[in-house]
Structures are given as C-alpha cells and as structure tokens.
PDB file of N, CA and C in Angstrom:
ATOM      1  N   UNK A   1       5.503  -2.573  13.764  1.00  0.00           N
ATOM      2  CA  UNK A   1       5.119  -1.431  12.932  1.00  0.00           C
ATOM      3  C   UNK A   1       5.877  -1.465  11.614  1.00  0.00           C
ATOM      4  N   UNK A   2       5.419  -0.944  10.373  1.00  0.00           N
ATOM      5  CA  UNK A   2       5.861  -0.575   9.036  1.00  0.00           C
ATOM      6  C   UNK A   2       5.259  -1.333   8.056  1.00  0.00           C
ATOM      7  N   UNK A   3       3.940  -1.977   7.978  1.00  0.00           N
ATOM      8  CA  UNK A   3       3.540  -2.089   6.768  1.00  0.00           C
ATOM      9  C   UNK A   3       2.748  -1.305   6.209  1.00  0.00           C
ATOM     10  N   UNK A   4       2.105  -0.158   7.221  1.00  0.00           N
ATOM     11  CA  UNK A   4       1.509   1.338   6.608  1.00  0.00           C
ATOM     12  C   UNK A   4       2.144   2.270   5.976  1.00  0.00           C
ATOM     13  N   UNK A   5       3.564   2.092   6.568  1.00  0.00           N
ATOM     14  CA  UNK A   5       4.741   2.816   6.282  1.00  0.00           C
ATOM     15  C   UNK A   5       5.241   2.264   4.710  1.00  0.00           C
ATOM     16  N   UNK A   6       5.054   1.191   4.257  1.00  0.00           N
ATOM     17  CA  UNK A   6       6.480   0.662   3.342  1.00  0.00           C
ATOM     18  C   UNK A   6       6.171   1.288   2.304  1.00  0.00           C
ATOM     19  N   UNK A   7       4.959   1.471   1.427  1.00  0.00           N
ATOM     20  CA  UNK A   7       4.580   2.316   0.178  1.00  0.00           C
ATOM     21  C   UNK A   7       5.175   3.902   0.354  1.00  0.00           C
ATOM     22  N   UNK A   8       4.476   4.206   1.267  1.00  0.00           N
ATOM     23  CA  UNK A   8       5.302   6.241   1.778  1.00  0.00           C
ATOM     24  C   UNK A   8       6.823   5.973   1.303  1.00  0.00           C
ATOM     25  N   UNK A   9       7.174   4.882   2.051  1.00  0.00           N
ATOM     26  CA  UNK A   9       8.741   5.022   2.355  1.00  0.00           C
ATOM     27  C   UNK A   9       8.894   4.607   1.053  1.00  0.00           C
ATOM     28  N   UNK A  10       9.090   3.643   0.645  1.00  0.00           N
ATOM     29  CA  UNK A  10       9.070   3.747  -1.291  1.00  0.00           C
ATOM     30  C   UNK A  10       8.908   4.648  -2.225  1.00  0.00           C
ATOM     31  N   UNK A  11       7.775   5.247  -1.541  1.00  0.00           N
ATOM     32  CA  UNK A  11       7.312   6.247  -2.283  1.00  0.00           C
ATOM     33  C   UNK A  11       8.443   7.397  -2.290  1.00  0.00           C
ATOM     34  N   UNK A  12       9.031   7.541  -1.475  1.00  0.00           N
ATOM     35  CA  UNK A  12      10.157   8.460  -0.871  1.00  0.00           C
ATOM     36  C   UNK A  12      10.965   8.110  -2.100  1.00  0.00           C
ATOM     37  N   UNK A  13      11.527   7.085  -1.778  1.00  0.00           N
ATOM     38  CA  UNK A  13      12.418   6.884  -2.699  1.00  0.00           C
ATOM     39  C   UNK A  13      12.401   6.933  -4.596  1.00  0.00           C
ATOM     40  N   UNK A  14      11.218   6.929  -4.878  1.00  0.00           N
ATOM     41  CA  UNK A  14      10.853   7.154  -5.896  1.00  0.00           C
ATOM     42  C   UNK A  14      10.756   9.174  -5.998  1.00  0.00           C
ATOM     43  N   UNK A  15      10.695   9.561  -5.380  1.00  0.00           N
ATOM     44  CA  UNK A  15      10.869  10.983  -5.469  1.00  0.00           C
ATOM     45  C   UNK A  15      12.212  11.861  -5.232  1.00  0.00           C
ATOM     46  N   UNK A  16      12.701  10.889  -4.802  1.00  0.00           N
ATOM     47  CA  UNK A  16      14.837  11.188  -4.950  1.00  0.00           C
ATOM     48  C   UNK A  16      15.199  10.518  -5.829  1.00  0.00           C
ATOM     49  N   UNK A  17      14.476   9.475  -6.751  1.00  0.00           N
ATOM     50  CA  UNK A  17      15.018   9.239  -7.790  1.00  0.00           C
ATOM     51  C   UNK A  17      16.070   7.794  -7.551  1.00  0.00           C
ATOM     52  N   UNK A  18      15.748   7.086  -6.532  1.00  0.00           N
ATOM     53  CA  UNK A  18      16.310   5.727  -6.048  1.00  0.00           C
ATOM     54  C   UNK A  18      15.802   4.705  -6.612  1.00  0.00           C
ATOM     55  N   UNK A  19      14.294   4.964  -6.831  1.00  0.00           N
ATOM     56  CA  UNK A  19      13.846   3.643  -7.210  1.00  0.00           C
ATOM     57  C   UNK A  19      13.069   4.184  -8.577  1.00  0.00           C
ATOM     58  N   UNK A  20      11.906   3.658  -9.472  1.00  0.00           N
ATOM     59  CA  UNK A  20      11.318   3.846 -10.352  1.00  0.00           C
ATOM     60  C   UNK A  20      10.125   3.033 -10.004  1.00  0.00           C
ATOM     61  N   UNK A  21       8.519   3.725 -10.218  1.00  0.00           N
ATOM     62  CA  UNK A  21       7.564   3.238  -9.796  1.00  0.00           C
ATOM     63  C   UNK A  21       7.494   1.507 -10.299  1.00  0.00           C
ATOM     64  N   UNK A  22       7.958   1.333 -12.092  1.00  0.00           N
ATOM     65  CA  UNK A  22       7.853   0.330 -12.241  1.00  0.00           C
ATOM     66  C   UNK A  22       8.673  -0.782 -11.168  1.00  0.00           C
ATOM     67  N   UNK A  23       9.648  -0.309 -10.496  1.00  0.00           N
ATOM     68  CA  UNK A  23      10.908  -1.199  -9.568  1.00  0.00           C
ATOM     69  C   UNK A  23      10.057  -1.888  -8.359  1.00  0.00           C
ATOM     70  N   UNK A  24       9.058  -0.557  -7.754  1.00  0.00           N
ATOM     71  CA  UNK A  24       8.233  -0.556  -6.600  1.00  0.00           C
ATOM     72  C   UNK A  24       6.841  -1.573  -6.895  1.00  0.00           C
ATOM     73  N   UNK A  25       6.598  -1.687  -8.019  1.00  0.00           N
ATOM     74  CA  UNK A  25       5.565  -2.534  -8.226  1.00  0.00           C
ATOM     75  C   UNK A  25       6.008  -4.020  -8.591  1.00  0.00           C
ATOM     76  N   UNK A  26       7.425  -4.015  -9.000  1.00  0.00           N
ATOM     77  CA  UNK A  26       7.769  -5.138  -9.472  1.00  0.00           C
ATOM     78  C   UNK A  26       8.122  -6.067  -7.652  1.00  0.00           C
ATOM     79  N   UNK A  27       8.278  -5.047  -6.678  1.00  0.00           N
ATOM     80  CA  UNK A  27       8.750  -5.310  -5.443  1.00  0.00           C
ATOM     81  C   UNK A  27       7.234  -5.836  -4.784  1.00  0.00           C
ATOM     82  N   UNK A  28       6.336  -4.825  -4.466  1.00  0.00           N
ATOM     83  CA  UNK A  28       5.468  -5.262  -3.414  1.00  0.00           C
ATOM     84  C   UNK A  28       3.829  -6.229  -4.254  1.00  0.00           C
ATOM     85  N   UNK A  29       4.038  -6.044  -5.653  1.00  0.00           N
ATOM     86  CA  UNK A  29       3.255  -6.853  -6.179  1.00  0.00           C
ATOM     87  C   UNK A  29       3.861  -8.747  -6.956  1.00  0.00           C
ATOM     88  N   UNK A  30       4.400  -7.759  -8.306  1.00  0.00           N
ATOM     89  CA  UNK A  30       4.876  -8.655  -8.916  1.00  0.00           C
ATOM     90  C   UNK A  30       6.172  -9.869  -8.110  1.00  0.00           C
ATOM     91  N   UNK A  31       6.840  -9.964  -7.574  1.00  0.00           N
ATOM     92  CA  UNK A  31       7.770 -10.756  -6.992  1.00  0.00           C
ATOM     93  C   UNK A  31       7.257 -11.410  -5.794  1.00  0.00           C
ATOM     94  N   UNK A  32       6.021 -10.707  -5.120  1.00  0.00           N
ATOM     95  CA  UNK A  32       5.486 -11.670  -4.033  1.00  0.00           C
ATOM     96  C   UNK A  32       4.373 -12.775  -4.489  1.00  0.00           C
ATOM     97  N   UNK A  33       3.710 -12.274  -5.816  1.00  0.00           N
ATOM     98  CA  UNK A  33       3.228 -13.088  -6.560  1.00  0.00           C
ATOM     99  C   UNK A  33       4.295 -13.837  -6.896  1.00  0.00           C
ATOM    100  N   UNK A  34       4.959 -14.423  -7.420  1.00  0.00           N
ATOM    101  CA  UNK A  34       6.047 -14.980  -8.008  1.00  0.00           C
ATOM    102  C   UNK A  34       6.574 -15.928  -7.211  1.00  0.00           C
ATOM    103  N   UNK A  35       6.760 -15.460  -6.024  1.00  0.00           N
ATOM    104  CA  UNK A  35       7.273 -16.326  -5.111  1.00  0.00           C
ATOM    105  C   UNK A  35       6.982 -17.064  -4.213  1.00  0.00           C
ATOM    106  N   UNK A  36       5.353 -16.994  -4.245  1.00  0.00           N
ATOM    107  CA  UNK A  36       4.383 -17.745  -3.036  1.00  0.00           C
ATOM    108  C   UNK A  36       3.963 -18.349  -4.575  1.00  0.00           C
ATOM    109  N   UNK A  37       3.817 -18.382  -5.776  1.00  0.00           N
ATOM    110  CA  UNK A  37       3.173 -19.442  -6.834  1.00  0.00           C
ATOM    111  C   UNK A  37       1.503 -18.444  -6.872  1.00  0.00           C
ATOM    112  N   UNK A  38       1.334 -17.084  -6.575  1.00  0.00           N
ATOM    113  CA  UNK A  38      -0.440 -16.373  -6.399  1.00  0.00           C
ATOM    114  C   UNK A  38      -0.517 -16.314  -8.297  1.00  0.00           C
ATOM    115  N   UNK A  39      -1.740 -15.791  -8.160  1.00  0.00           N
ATOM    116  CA  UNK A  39      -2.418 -15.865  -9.532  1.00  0.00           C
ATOM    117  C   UNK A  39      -2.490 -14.537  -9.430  1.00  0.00           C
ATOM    118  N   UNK A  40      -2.369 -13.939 -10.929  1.00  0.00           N
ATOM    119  CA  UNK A  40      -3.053 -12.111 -10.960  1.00  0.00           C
ATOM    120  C   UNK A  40      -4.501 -12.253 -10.936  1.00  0.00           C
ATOM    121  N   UNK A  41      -4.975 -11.901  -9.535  1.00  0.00           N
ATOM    122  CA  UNK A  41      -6.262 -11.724  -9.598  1.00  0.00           C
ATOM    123  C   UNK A  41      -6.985 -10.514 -10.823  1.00  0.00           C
ATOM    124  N   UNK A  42      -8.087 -11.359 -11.699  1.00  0.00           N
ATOM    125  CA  UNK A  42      -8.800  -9.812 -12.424  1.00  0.00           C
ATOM    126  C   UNK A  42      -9.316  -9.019 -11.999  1.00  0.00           C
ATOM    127  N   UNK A  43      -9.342  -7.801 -12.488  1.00  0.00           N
ATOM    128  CA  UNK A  43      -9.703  -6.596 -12.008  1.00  0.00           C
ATOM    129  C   UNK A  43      -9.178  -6.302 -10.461  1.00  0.00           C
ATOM    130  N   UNK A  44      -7.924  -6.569 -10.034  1.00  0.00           N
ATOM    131  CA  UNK A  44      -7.810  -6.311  -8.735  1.00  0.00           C
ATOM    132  C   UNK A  44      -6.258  -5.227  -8.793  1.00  0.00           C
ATOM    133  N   UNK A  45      -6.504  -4.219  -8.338  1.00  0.00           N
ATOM    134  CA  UNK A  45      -5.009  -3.226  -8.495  1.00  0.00           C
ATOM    135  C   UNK A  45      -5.277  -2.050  -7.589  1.00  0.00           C
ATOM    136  N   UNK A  46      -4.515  -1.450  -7.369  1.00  0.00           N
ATOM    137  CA  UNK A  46      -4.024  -0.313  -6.025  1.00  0.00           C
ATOM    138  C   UNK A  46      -4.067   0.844  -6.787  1.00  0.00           C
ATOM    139  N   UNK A  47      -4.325   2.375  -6.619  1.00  0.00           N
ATOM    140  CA  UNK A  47      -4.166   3.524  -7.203  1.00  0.00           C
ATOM    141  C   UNK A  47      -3.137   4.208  -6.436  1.00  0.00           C
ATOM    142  N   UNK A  48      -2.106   4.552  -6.434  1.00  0.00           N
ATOM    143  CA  UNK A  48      -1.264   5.358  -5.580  1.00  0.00           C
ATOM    144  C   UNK A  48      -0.732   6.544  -5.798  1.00  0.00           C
ATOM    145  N   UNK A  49      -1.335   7.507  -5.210  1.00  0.00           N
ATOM    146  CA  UNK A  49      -0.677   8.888  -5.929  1.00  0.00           C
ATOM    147  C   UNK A  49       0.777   9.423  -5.188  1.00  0.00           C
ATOM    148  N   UNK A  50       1.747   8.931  -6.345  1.00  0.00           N
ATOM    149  CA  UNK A  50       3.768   9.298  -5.737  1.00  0.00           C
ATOM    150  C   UNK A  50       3.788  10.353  -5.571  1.00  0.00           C
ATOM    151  N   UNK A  51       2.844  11.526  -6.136  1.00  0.00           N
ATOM    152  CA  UNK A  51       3.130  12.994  -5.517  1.00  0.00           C
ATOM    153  C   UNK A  51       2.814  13.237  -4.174  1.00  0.00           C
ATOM    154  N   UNK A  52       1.791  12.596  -3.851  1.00  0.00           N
ATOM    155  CA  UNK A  52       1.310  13.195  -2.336  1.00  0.00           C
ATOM    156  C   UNK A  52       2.067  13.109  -1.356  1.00  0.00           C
ATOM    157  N   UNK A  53       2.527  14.255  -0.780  1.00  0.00           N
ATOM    158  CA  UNK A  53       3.524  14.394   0.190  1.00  0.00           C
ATOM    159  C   UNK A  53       3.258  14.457   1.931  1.00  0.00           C
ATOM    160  N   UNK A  54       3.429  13.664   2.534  1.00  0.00           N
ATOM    161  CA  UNK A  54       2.639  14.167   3.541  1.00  0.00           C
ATOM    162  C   UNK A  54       4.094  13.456   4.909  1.00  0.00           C
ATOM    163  N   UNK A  55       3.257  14.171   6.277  1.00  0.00           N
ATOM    164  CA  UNK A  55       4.762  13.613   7.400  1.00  0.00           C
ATOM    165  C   UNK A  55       3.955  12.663   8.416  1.00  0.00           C
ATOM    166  N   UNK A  56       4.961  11.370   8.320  1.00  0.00           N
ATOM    167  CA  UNK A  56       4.129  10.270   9.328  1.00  0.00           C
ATOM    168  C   UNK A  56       3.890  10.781  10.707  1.00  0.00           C
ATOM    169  N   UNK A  57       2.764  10.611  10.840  1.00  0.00           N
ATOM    170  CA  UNK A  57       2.148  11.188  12.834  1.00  0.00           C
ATOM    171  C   UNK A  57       1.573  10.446  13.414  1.00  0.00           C
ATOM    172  N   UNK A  58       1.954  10.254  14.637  1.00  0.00           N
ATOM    173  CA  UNK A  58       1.457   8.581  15.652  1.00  0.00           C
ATOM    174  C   UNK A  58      -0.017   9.232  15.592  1.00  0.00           C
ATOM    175  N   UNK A  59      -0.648  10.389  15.408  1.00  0.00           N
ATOM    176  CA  UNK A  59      -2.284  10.427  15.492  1.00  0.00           C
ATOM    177  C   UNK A  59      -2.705   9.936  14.295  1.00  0.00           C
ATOM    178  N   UNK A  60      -2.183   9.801  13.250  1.00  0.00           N
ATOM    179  CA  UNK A  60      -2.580   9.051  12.175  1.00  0.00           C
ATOM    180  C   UNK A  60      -2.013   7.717  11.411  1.00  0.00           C
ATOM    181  N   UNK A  61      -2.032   7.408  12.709  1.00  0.00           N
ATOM    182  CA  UNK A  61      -1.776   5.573  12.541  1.00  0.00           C
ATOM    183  C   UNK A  61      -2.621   4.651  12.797  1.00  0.00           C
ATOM    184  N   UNK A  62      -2.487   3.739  11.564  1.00  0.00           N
ATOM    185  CA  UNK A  62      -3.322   2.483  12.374  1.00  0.00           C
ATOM    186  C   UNK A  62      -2.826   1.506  12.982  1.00  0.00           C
ATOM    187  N   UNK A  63      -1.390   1.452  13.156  1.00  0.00           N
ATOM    188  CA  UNK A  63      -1.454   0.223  13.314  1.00  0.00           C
ATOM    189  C   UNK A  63      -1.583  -0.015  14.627  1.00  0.00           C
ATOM    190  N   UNK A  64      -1.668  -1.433  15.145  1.00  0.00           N
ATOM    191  CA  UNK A  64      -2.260  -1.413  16.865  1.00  0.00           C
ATOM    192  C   UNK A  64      -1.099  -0.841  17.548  1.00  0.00           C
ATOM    193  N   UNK A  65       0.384  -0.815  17.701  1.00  0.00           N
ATOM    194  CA  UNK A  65       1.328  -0.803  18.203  1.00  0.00           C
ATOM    195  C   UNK A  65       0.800   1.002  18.534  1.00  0.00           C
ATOM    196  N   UNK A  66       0.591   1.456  17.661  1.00  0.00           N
ATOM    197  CA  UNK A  66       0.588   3.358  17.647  1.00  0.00           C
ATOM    198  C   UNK A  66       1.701   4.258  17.381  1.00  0.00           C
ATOM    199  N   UNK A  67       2.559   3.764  16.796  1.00  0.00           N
ATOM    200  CA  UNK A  67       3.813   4.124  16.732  1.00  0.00           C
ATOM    201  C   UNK A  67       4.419   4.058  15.550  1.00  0.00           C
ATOM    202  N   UNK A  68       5.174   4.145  15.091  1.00  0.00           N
ATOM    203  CA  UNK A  68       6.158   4.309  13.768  1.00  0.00           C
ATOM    204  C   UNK A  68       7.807   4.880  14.108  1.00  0.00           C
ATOM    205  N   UNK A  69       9.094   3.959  13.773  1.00  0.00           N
ATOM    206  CA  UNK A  69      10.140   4.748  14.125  1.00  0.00           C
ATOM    207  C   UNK A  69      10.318   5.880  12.943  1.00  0.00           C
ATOM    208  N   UNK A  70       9.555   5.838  11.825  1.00  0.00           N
ATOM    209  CA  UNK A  70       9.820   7.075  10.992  1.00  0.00           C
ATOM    210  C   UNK A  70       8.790   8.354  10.668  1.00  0.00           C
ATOM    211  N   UNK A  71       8.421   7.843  12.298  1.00  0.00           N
ATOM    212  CA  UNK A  71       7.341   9.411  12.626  1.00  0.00           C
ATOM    213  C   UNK A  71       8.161  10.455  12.672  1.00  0.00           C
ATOM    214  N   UNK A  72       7.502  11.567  11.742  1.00  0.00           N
ATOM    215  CA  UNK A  72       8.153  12.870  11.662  1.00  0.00           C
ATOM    216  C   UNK A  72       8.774  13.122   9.998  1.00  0.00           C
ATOM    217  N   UNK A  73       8.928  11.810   9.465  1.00  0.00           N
ATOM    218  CA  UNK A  73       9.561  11.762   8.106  1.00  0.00           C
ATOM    219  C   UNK A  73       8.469  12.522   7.434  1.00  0.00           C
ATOM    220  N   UNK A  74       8.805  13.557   6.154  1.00  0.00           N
ATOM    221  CA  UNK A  74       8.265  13.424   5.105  1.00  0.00           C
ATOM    222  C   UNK A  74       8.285  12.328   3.749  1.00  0.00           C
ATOM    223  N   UNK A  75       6.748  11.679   3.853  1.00  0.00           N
ATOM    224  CA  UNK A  75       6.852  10.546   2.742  1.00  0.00           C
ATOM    225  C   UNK A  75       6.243  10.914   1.566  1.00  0.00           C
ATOM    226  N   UNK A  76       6.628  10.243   0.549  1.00  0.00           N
ATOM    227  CA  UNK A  76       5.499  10.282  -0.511  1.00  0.00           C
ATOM    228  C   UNK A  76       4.695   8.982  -0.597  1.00  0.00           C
ATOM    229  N   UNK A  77       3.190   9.258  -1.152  1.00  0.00           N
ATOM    230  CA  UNK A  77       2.644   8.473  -1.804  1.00  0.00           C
ATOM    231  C   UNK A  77       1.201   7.796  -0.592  1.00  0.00           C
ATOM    232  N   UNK A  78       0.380   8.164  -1.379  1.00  0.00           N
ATOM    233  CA  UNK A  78      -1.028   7.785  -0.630  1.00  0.00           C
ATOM    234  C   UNK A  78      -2.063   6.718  -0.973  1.00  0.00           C
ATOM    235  N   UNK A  79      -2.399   5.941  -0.971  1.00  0.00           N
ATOM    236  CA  UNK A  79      -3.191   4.983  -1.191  1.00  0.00           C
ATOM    237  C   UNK A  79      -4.504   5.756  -1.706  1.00  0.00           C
ATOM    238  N   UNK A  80      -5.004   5.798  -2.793  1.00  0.00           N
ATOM    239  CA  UNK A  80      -6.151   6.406  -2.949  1.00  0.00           C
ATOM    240  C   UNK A  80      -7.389   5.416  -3.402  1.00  0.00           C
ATOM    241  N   UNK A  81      -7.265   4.095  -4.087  1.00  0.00           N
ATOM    242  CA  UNK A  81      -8.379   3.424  -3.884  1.00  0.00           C
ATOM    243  C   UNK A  81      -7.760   1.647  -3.921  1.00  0.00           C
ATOM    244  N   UNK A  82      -8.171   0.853  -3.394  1.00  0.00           N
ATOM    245  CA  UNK A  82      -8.037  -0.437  -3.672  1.00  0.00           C
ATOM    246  C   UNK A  82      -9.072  -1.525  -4.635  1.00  0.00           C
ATOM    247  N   UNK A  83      -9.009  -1.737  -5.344  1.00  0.00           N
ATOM    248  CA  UNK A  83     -10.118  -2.730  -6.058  1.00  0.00           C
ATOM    249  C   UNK A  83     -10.255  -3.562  -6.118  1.00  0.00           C
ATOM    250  N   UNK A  84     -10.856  -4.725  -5.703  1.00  0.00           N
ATOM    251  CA  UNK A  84     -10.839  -6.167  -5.773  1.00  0.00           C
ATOM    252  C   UNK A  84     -11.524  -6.722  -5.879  1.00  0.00           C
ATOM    253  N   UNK A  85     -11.028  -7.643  -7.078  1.00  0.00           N
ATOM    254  CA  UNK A  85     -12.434  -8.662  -7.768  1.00  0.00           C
ATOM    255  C   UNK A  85     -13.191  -7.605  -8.373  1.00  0.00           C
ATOM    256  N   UNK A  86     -12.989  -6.317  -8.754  1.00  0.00           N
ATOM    257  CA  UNK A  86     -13.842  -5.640  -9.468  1.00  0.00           C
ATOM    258  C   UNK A  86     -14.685  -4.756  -8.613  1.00  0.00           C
ATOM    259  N   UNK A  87     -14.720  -4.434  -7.279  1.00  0.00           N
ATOM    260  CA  UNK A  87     -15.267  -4.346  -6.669  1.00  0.00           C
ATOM    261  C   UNK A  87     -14.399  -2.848  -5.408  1.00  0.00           C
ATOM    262  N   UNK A  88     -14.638  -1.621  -5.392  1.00  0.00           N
ATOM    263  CA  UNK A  88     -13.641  -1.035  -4.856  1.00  0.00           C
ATOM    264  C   UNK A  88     -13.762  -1.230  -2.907  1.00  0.00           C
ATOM    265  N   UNK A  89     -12.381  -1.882  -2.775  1.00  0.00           N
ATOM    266  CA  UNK A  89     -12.583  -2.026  -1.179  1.00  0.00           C
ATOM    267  C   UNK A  89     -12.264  -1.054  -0.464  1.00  0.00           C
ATOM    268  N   UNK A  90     -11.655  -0.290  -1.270  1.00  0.00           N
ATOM    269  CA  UNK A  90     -10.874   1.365  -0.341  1.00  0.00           C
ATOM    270  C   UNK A  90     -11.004   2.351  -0.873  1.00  0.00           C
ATOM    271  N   UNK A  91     -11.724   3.396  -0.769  1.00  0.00           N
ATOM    272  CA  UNK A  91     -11.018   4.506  -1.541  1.00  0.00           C
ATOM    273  C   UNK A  91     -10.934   5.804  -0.490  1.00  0.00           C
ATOM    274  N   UNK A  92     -10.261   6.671  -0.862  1.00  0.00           N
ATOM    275  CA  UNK A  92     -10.298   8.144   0.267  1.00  0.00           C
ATOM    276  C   UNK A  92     -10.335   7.830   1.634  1.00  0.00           C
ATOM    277  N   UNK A  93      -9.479   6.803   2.259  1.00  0.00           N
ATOM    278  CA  UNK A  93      -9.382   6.351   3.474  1.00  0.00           C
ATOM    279  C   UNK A  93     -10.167   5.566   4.383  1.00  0.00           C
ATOM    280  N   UNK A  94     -10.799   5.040   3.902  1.00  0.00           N
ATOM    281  CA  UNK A  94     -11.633   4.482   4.363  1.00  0.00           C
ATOM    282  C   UNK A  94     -12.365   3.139   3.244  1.00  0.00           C
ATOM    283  N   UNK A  95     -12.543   2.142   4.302  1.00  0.00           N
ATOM    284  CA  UNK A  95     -12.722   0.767   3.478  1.00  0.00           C
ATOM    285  C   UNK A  95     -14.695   0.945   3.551  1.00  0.00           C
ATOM    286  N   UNK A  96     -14.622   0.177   2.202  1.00  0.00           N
ATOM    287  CA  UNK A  96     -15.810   0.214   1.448  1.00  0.00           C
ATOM    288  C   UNK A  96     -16.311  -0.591   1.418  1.00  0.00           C
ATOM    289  N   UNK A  97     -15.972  -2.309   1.830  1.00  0.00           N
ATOM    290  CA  UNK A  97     -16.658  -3.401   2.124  1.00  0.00           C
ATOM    291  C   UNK A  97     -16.324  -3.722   3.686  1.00  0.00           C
ATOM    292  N   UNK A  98     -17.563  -5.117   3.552  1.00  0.00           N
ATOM    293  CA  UNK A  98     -18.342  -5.373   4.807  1.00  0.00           C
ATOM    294  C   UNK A  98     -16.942  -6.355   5.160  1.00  0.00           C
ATOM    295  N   UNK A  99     -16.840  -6.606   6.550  1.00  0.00           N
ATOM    296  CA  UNK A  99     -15.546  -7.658   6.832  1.00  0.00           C
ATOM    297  C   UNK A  99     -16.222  -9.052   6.416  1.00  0.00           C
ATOM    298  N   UNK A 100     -15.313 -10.096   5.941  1.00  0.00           N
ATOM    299  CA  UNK A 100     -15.495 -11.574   5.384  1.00  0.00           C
ATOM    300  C   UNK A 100     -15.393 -11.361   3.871  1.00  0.00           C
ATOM    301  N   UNK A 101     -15.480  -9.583   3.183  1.00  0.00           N
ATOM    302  CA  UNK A 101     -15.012  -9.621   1.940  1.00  0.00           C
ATOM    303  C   UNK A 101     -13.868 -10.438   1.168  1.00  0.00           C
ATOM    304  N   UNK A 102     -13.159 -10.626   1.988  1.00  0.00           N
ATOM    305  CA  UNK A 102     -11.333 -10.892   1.507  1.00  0.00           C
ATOM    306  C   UNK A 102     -11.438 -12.315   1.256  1.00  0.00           C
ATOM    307  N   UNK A 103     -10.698 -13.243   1.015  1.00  0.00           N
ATOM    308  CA  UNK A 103     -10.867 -14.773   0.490  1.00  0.00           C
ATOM    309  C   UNK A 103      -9.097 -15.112   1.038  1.00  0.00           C
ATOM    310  N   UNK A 104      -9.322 -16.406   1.265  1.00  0.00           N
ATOM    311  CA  UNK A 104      -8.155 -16.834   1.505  1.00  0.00           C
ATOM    312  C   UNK A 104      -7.207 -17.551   0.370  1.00  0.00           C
ATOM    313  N   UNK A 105      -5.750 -17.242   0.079  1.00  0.00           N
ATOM    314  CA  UNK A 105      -5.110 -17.560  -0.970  1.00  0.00           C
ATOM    315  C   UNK A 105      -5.175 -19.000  -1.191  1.00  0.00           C
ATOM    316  N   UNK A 106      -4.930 -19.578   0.158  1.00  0.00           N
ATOM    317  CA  UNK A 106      -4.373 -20.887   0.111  1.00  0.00           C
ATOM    318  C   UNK A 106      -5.530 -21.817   0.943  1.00  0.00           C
ATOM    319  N   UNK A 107      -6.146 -23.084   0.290  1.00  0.00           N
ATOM    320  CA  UNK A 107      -7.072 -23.346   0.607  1.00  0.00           C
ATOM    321  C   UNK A 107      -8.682 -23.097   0.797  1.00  0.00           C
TER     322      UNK A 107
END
C-alpha cells in the first residue's frame, strides 16, 4: 500500500508548509523522468487540487491490499484530471479510457 497515498501525503506537507508544490513536482515527475532517461511526453500532465482536504478510509481505497497505515489521516490534495497524449484519461474519479490505452516506456 501507498502509491494512492503519496500525492495526499505530499500534499500534506505542502499545506504545513514543508514542501512547495514546485519541490513535489520536481519529486514525483521531473526527477523520475531524469533518472530512468523518459521523454516529456506532449500534452500529458496531472491537475491536482492542494486545497482539497479530505481523511484516508479503507472504504475508499483502491488498492488491492484494502488498507492504508495512514487511514484516518487528514490529507491534502485530489487528483482531479489526468491527460495523456492529449487525450483526458481521468477526470472526477473515474478513468475515461478503454484498457490497452497506456503504451509501454521501454520497448
């Protein structure tokens, strides 16, 4: 469990004033690009709203495990649309393309 979690929990920290959104993007975008050699895909970027406050609850999880050790936390920050290739794959919780959308980096 915690890759549903890591943006909230960032997000957290950007609302105590630990981190700075630019720090958080330079973390889960820019530096993993960087370090696997990826390309900036065009037109492809995340919308995240740092105000939205909300408290992690095992009924609103996805991940298979069902669980979270920072159920009960108040987090910030919600995923509100994903875009890729120009094309929006997420928005308002729920994914917007058909599965086999996604492409593989390598090879």
């Amino acid at each position: 469990p915690g890759l549903e979690t890591t943006l909230p929990l960032l997000g957290l920290a950007i609302h105590e004033g630990r981190l700075t959104v630019e720090r958080v993007i330079e973390l889960v975008a820019e530096n993993p690009r960087r370090i696997w050699g990826l390309p900036c895909p065009p037109e492809t970027y995340t919308e995240v709203d740092f105000d939205a406050a909300y408290t992690i609850e095992r009924a609103h999880l996805r991940t298979q495990c069902g669980w979270s050790p920072f159920e009960g936390m108040t987090v910030y920050g919600r995923v509100r649309s994903v875009v890729i290739r120009g094309q929006c794959a997420y928005k308002d919780d729920q994914v917007q393309v058909q599965p086999g959308f996604g492409q593989n980096l390598y090879g």
